[in-house]
C-alpha atoms as a PDB file:
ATOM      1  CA  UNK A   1     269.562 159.825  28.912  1.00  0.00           C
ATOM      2  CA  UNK A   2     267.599 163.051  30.116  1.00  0.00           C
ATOM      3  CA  UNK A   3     265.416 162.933  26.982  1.00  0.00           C
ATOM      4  CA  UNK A   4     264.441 159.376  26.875  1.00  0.00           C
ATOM      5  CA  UNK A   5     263.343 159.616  30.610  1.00  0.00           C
ATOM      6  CA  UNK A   6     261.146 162.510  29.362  1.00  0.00           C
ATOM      7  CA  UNK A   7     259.844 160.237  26.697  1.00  0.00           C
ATOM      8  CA  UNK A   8     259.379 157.729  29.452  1.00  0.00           C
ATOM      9  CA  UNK A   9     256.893 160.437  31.746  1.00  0.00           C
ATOM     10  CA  UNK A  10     255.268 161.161  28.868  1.00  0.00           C
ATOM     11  CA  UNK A  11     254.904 157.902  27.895  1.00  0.00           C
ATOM     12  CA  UNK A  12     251.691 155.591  27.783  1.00  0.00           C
ATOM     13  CA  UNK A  13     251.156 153.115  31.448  1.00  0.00           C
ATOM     14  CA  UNK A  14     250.951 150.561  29.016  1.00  0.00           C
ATOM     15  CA  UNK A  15     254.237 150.879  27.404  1.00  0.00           C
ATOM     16  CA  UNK A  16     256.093 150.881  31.158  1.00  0.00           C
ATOM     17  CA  UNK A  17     254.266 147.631  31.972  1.00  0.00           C
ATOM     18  CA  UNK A  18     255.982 146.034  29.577  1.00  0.00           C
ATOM     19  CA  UNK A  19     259.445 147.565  30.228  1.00  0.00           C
ATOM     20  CA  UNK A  20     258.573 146.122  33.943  1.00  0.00           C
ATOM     21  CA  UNK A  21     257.139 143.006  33.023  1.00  0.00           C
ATOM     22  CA  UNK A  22     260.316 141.932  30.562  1.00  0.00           C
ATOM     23  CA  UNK A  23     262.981 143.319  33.566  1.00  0.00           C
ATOM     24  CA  UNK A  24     261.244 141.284  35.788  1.00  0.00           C
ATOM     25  CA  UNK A  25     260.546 138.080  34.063  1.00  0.00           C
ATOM     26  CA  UNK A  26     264.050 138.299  31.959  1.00  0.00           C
ATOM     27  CA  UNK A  27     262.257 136.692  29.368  1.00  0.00           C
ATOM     28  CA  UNK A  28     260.088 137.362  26.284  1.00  0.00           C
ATOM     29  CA  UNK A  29     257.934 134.699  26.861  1.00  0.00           C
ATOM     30  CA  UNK A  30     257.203 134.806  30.241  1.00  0.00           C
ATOM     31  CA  UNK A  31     256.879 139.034  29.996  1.00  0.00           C
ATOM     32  CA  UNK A  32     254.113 138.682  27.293  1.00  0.00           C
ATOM     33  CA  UNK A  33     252.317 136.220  29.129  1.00  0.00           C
ATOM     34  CA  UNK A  34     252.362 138.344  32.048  1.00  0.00           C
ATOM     35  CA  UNK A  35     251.421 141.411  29.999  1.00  0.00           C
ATOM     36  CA  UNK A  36     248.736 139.227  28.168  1.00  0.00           C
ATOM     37  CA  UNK A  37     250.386 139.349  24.383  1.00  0.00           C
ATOM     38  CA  UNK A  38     252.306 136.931  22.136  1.00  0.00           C
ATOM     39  CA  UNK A  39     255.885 136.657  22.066  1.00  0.00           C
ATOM     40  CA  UNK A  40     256.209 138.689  19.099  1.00  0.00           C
ATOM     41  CA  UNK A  41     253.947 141.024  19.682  1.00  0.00           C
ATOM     42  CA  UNK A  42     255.910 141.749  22.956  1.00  0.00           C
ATOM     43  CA  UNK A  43     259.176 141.893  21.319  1.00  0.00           C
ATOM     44  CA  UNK A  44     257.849 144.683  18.864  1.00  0.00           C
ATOM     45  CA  UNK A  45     256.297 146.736  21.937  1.00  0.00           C
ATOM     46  CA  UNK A  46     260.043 146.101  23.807  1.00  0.00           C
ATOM     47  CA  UNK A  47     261.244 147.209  20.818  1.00  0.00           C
ATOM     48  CA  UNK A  48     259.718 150.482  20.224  1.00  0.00           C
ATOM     49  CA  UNK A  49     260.452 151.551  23.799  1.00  0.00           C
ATOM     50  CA  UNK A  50     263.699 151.420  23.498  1.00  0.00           C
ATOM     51  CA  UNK A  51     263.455 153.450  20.356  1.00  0.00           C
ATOM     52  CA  UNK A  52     261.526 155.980  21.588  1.00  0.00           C
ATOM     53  CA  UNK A  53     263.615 155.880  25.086  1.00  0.00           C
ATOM     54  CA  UNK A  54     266.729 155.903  22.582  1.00  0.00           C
ATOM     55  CA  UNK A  55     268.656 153.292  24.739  1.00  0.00           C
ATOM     56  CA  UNK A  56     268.828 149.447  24.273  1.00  0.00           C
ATOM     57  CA  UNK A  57     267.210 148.152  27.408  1.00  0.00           C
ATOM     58  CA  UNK A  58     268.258 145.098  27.048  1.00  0.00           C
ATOM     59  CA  UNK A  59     271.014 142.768  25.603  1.00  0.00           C
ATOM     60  CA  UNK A  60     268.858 139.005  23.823  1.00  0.00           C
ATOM     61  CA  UNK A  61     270.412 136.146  24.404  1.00  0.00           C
ATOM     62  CA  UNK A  62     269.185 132.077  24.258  1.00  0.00           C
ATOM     63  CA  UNK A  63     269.290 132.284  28.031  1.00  0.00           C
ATOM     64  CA  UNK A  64     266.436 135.297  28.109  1.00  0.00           C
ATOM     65  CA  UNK A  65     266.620 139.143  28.445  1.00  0.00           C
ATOM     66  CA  UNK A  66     269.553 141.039  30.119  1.00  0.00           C
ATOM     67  CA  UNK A  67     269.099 144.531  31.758  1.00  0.00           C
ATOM     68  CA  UNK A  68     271.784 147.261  30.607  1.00  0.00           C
ATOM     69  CA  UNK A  69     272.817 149.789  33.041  1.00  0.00           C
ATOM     70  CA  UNK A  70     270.048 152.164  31.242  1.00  0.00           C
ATOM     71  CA  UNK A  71     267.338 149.772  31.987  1.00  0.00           C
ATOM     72  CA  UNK A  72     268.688 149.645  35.694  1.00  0.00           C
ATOM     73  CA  UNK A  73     268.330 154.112  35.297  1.00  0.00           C
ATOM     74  CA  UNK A  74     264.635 153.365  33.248  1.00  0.00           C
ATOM     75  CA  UNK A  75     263.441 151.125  36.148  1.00  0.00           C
ATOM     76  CA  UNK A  76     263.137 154.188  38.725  1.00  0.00           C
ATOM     77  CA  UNK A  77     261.010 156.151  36.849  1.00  0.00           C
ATOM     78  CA  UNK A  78     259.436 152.911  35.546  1.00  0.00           C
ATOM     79  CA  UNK A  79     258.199 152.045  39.031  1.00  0.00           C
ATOM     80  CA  UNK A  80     257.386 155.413  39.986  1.00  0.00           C
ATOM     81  CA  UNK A  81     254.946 155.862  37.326  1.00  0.00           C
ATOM     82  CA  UNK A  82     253.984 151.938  38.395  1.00  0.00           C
ATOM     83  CA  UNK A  83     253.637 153.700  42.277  1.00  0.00           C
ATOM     84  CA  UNK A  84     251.058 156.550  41.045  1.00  0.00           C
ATOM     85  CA  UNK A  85     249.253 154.324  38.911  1.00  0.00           C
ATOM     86  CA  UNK A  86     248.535 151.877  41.588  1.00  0.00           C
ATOM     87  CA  UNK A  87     247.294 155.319  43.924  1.00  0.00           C
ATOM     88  CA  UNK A  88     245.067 156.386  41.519  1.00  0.00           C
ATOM     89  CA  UNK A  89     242.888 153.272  41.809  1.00  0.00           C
ATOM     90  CA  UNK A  90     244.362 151.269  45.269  1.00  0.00           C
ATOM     91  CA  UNK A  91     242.524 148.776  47.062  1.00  0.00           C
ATOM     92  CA  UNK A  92     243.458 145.434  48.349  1.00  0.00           C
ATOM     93  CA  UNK A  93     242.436 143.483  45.350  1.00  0.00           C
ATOM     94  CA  UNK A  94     244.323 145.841  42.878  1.00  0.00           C
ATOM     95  CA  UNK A  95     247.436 145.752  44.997  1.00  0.00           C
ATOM     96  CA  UNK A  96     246.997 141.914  44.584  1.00  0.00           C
ATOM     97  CA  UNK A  97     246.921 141.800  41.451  1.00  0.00           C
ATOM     98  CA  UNK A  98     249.662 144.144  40.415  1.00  0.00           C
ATOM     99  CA  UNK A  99     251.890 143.171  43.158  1.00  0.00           C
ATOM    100  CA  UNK A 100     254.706 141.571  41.398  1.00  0.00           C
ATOM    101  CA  UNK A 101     259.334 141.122  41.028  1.00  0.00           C
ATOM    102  CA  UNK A 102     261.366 140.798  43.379  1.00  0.00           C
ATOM    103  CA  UNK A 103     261.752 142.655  46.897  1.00  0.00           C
ATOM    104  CA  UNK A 104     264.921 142.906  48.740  1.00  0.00           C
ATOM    105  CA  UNK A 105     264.495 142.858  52.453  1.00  0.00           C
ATOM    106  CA  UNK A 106     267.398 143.019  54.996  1.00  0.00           C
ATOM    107  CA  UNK A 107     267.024 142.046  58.435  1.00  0.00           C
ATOM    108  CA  UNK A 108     269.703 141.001  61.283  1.00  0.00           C
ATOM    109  CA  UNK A 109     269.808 137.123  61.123  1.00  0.00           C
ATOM    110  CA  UNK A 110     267.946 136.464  64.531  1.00  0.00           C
ATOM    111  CA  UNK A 111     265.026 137.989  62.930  1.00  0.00           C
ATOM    112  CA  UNK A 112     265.057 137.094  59.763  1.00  0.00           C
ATOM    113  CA  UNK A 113     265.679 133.199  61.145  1.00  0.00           C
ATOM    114  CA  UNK A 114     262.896 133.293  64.149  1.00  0.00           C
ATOM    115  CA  UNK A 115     260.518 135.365  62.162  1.00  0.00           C
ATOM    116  CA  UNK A 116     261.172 136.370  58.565  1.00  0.00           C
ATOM    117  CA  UNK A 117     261.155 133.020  56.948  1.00  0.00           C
ATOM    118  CA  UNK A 118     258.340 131.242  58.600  1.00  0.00           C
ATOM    119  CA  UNK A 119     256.299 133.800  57.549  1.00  0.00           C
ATOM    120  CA  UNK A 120     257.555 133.971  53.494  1.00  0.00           C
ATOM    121  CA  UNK A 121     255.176 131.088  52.969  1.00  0.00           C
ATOM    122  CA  UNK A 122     252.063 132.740  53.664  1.00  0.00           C
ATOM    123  CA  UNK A 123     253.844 135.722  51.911  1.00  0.00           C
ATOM    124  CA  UNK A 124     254.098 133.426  48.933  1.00  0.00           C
ATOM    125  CA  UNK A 125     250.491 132.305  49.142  1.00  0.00           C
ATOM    126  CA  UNK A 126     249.078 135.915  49.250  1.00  0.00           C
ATOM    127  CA  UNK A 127     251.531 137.210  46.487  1.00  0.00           C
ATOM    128  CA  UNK A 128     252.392 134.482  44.101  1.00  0.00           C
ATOM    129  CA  UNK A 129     254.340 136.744  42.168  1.00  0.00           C
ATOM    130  CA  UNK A 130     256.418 138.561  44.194  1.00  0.00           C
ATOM    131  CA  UNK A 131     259.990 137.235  44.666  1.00  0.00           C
ATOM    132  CA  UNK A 132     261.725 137.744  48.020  1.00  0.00           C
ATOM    133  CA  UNK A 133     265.974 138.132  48.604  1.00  0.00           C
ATOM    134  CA  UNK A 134     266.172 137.903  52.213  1.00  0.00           C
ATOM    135  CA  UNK A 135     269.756 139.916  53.527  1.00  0.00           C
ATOM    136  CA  UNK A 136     270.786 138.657  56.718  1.00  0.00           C
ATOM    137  CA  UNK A 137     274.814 140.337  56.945  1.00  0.00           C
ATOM    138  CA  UNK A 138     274.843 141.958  60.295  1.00  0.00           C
ATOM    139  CA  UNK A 139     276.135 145.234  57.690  1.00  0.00           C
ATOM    140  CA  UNK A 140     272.983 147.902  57.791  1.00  0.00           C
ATOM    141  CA  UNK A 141     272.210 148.230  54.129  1.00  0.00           C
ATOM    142  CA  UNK A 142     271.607 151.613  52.832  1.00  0.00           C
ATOM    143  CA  UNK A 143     268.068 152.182  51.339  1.00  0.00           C
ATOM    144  CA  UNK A 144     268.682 155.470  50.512  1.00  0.00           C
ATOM    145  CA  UNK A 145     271.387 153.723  47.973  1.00  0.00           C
ATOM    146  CA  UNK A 146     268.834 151.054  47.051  1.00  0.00           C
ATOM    147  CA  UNK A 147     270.915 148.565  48.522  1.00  0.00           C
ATOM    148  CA  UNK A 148     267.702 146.848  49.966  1.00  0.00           C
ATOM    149  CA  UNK A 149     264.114 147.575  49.373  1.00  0.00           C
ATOM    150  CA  UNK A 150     262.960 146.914  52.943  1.00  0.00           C
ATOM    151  CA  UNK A 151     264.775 147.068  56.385  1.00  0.00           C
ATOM    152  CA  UNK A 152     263.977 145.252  59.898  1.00  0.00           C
ATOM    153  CA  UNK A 153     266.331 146.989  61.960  1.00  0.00           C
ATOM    154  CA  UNK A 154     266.754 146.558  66.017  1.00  0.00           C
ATOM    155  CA  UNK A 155     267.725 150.579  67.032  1.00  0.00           C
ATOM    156  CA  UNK A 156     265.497 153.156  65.475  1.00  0.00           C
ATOM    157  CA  UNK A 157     266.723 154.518  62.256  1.00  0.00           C
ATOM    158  CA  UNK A 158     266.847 157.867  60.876  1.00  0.00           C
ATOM    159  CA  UNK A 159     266.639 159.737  57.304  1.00  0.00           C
ATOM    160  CA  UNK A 160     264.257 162.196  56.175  1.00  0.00           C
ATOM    161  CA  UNK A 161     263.798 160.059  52.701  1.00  0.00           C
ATOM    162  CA  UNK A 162     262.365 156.870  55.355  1.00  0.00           C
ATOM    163  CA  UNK A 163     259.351 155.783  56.279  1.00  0.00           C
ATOM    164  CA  UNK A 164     259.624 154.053  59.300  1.00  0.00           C
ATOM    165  CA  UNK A 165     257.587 152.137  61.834  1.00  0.00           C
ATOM    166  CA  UNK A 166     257.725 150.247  64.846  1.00  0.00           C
ATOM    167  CA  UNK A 167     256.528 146.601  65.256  1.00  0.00           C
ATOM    168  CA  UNK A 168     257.106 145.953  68.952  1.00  0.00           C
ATOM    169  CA  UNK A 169     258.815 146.466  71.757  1.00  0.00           C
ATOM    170  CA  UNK A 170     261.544 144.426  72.660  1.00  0.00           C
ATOM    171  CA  UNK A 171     263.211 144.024  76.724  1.00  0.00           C
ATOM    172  CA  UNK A 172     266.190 142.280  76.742  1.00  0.00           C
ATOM    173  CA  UNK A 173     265.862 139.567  79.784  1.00  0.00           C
ATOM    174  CA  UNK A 174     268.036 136.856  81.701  1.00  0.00           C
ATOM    175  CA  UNK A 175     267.315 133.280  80.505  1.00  0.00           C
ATOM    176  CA  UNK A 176     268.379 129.908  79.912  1.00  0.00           C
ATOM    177  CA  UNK A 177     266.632 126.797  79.262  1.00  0.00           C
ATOM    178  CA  UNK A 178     264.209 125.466  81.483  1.00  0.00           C
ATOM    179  CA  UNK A 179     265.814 122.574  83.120  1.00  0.00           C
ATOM    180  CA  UNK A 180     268.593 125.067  83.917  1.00  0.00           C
ATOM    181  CA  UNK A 181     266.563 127.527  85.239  1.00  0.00           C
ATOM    182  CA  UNK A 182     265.220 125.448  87.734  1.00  0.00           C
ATOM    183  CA  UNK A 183     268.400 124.406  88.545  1.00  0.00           C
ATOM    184  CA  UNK A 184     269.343 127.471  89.381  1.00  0.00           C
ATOM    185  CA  UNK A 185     266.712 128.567  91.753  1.00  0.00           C
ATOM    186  CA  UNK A 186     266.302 132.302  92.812  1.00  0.00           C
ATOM    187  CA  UNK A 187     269.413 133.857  91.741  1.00  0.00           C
ATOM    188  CA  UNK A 188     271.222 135.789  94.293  1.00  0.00           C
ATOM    189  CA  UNK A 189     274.802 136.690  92.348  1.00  0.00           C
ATOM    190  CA  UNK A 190     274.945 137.087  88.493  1.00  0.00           C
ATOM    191  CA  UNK A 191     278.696 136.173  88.536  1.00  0.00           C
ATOM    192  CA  UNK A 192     278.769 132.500  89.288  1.00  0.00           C
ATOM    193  CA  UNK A 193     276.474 131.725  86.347  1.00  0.00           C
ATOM    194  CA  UNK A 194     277.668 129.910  83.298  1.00  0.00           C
ATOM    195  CA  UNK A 195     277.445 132.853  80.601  1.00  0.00           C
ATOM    196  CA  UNK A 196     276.623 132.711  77.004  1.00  0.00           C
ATOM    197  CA  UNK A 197     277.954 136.385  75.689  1.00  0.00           C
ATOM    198  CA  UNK A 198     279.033 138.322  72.818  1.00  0.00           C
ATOM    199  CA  UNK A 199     283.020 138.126  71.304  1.00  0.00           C
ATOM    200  CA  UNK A 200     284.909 140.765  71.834  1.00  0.00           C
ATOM    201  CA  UNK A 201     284.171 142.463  68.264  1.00  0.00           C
ATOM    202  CA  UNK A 202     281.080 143.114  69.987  1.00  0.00           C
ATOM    203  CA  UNK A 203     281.929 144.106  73.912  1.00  0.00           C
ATOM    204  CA  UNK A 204     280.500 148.047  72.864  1.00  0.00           C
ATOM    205  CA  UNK A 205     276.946 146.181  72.380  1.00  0.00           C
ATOM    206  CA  UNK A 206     274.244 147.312  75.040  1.00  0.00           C
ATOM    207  CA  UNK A 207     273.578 143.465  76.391  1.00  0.00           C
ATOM    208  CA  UNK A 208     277.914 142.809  76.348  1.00  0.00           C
ATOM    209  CA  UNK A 209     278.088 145.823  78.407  1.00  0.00           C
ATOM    210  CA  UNK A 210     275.509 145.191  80.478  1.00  0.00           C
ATOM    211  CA  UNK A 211     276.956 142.246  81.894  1.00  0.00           C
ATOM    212  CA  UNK A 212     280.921 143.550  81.994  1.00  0.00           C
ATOM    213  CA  UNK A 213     279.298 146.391  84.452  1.00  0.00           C
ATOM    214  CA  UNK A 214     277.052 143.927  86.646  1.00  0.00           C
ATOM    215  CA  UNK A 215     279.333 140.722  86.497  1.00  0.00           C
ATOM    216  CA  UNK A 216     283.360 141.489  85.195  1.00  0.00           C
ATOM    217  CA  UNK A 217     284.142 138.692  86.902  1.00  0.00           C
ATOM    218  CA  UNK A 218     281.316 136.552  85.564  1.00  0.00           C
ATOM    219  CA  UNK A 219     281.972 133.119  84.170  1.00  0.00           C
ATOM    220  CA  UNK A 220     282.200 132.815  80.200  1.00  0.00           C
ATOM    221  CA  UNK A 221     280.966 129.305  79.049  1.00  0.00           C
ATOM    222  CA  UNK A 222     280.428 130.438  75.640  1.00  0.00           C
ATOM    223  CA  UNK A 223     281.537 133.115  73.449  1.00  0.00           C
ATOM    224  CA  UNK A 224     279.596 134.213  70.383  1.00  0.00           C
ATOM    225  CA  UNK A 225     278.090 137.050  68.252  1.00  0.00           C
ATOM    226  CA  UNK A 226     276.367 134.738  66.239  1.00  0.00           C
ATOM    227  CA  UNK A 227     273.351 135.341  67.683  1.00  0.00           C
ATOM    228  CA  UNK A 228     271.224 132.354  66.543  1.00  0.00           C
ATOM    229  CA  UNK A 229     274.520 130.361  68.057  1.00  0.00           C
ATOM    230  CA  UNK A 230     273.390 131.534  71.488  1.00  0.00           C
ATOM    231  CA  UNK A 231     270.117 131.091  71.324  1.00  0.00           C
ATOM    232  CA  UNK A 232     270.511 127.104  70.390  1.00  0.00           C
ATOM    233  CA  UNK A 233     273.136 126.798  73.030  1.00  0.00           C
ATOM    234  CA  UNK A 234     270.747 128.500  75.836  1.00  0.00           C
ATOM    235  CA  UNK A 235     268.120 126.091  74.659  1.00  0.00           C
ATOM    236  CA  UNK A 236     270.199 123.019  74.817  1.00  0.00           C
ATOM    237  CA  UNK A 237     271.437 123.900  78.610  1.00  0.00           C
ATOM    238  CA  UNK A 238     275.102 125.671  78.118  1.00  0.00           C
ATOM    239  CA  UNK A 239     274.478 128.378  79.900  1.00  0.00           C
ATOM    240  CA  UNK A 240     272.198 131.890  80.498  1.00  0.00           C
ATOM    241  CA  UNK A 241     272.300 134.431  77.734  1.00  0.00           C
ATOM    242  CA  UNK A 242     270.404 138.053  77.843  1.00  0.00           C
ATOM    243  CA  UNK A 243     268.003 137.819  74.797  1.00  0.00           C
ATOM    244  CA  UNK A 244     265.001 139.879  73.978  1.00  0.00           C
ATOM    245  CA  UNK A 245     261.457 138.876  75.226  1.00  0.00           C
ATOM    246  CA  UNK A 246     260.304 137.601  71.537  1.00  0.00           C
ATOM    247  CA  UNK A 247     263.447 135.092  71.007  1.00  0.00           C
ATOM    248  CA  UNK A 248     263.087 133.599  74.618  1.00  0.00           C
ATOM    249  CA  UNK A 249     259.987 132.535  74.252  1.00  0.00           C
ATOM    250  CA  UNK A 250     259.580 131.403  70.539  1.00  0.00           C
ATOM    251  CA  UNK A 251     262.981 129.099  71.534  1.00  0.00           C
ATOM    252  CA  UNK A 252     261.088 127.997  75.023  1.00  0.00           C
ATOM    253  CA  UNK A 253     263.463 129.461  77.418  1.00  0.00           C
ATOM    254  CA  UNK A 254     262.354 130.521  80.493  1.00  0.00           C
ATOM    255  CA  UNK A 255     263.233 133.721  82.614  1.00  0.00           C
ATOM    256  CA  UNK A 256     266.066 133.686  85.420  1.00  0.00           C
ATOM    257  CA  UNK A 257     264.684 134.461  88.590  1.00  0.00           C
ATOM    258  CA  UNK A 258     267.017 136.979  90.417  1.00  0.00           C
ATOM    259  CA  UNK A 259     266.669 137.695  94.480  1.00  0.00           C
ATOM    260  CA  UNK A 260     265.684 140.958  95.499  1.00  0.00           C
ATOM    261  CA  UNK A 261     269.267 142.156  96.001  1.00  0.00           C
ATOM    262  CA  UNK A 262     269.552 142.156  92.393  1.00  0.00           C
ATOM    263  CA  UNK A 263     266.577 144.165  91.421  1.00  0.00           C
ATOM    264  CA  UNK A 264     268.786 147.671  90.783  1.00  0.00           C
ATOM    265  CA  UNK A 265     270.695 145.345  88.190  1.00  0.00           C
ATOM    266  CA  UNK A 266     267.408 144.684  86.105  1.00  0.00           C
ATOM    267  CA  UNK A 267     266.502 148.099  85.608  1.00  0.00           C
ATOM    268  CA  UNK A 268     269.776 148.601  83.744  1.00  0.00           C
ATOM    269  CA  UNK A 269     268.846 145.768  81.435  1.00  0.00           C
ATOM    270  CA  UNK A 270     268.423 147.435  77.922  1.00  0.00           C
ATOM    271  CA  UNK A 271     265.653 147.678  75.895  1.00  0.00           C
ATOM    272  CA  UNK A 272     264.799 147.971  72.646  1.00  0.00           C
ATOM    273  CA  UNK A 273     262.322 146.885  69.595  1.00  0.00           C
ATOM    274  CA  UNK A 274     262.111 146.078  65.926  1.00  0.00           C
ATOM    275  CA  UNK A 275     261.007 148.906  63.574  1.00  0.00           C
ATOM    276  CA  UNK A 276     260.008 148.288  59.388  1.00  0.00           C
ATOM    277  CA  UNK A 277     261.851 150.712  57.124  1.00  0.00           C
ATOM    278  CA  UNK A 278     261.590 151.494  53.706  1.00  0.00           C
ATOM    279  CA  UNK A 279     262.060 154.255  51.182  1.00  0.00           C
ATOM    280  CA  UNK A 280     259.717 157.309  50.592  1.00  0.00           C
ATOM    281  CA  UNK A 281     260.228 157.172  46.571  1.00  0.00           C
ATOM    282  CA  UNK A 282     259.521 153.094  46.976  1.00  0.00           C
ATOM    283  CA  UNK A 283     256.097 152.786  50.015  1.00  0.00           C
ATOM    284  CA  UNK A 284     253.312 153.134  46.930  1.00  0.00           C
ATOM    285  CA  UNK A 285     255.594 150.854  44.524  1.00  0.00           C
ATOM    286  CA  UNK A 286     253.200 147.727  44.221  1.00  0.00           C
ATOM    287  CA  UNK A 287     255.505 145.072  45.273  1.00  0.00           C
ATOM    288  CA  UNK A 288     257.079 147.065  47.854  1.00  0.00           C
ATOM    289  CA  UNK A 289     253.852 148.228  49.176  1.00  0.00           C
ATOM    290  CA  UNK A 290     252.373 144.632  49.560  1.00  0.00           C
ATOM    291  CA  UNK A 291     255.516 143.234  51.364  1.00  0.00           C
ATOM    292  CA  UNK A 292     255.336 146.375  53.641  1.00  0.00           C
ATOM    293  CA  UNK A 293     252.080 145.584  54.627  1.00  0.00           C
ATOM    294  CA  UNK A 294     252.199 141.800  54.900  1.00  0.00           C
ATOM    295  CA  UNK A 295     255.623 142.232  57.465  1.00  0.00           C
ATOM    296  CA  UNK A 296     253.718 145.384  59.830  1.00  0.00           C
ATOM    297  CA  UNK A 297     250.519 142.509  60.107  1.00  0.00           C
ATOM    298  CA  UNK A 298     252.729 139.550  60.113  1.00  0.00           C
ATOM    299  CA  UNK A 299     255.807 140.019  62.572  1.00  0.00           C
ATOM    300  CA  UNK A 300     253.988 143.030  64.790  1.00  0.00           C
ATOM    301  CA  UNK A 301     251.415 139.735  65.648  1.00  0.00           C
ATOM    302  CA  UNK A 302     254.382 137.344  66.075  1.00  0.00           C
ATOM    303  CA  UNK A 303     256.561 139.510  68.178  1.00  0.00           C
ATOM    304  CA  UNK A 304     253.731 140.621  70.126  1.00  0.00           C
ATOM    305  CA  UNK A 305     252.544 136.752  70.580  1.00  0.00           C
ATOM    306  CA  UNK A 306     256.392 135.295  71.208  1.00  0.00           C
END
């Protein structure tokens, strides 16, 4: 496989878009469109790659194209070549245009629910060809592995292959709907609130701790570490919840009002934000590169606005 990669560096940009084109589209018809050829002409071009790569790079079949595991080894250097191509003449129109297949992103599912998928419309409208799978497992994905493309993450990574940048900051507050709020009045004992908190699978999480140490005895009307779960039952009047500054108000919750006896408490409230990761080898990848810069425009206005 060494020597066909060789072939592949030495190769002409032309003959790696249409190894990308038919691994993204799966299909001979749809790749030469994309590539601007007939059908036949793109099969012969497919075909010559693969001899001079000296792999089959894909399996035909009626239902389209299917990627071997060398076309899955091809595709690395494929898009690296597709990165330095897109340097050598970048601006926004070219990234546009070249933009295109599929981009996994990972994100934990408050923010990929509050403020991921409202904004993959617009994403859509700016990049009509660029294909989003949206992760939302709580699991961090490894992008060193290429497990995802793209990361949202909540505590600052780390990795000398990342890029990484932060969107916003994000305080971690008291609040409950605002009927409820009112209700409750200035605040002078934590405990005798009806709680929304974490399960126990997640009592070593900053916020679960935070109230164990200021309220053990505190009163637990709902017990979740589905996190989207809390936020709907804060909003419909169960109970208070801790939840960063964004999530409060894009779900129109309002803050808790504590007395001054509880002031020390607040300071121990934790803090944290929302940073953008990605992969060194991947930033300069076209497809990559526009989703990274839609999300730092997108979400760092959006958090900043919530």
């Amino acid at each position: 496989m060494v020597a066909g990669l060789q072939d592949l560096e030495s190769g002409r940009w032309d003959d790696v878009r249409v190894f990308l084109a038919a691994y993204r589209h799966k299909s001979l018809g749809a790749a030469a469109a994309r590539v601007g050829v007939d059908t036949s002409t793109m099969s012969r071009r497919l075909t010559a790659f693969e001899d001079a790569i000296g792999k089959r790079l894909f399996e035909r079949s009626r239902s389209g194209l299917v990627p071997t595991r060398a076309a899955e080894l091809v595709l690395v250097a494929a898009e690296a070549m597709e990165s330095a191509y897109a340097r050598i003449a970048r601006d926004v129109s070219g990234v546009t245009a070249t933009a295109e297949g599929v981009v996994r992103i990972t994100a934990d599912p408050g923010v990929s629910e509050f403020f991921v998928a409202p904004a993959l419309a617009r994403l859509r409208s700016l990049h009509p060809n660029i294909d989003v799978e949206l992760d939302t497992t709580v699991r961090a994905l490894d992008l060193t592995r290429q497990e995802a493309d793209l990361a949202l993450r909540s505590t600052e990574p780390r990795g000398a292959d990342l890029l990484i940048t932060k969107l916003a900051s994000a305080r971690w507050v008291v609040a409950a709907a605002p009927a409820l709020a009112k209700t409750l009045g200035t605040v002078s004992s934590w405990s005798p609130l009806p709680w929304i908190t974490w399960d126990r699978d997640f009592s070593s999480f900053a916020p679960a701790r935070w109230l164990a140490k200021i309220a053990p005895d505190a009163k637990i009307a709902l017990r979740t570490s589905n996190f989207s779960s809390q936020l709907t039952a804060a909003a419909a009047g169960l109970g208070v919840g801790l939840f960063p500054e964004p999530f409060v108000h894009v779900r129109g919750l309002t803050v808790v009002r504590p007395s001054r006896g509880l002031a020390s408490t607040l300071n121990a409230l934790p803090e944290g934000g929302v940073w953008l990761v990605g992969h060194r080898a991947l930033r300069d990848v076209p497809r990559v590169a526009a989703v990274w810069e839609f999300l730092t425009e997108e979400l760092r206005r959006a958090l900043r606005a919530s």
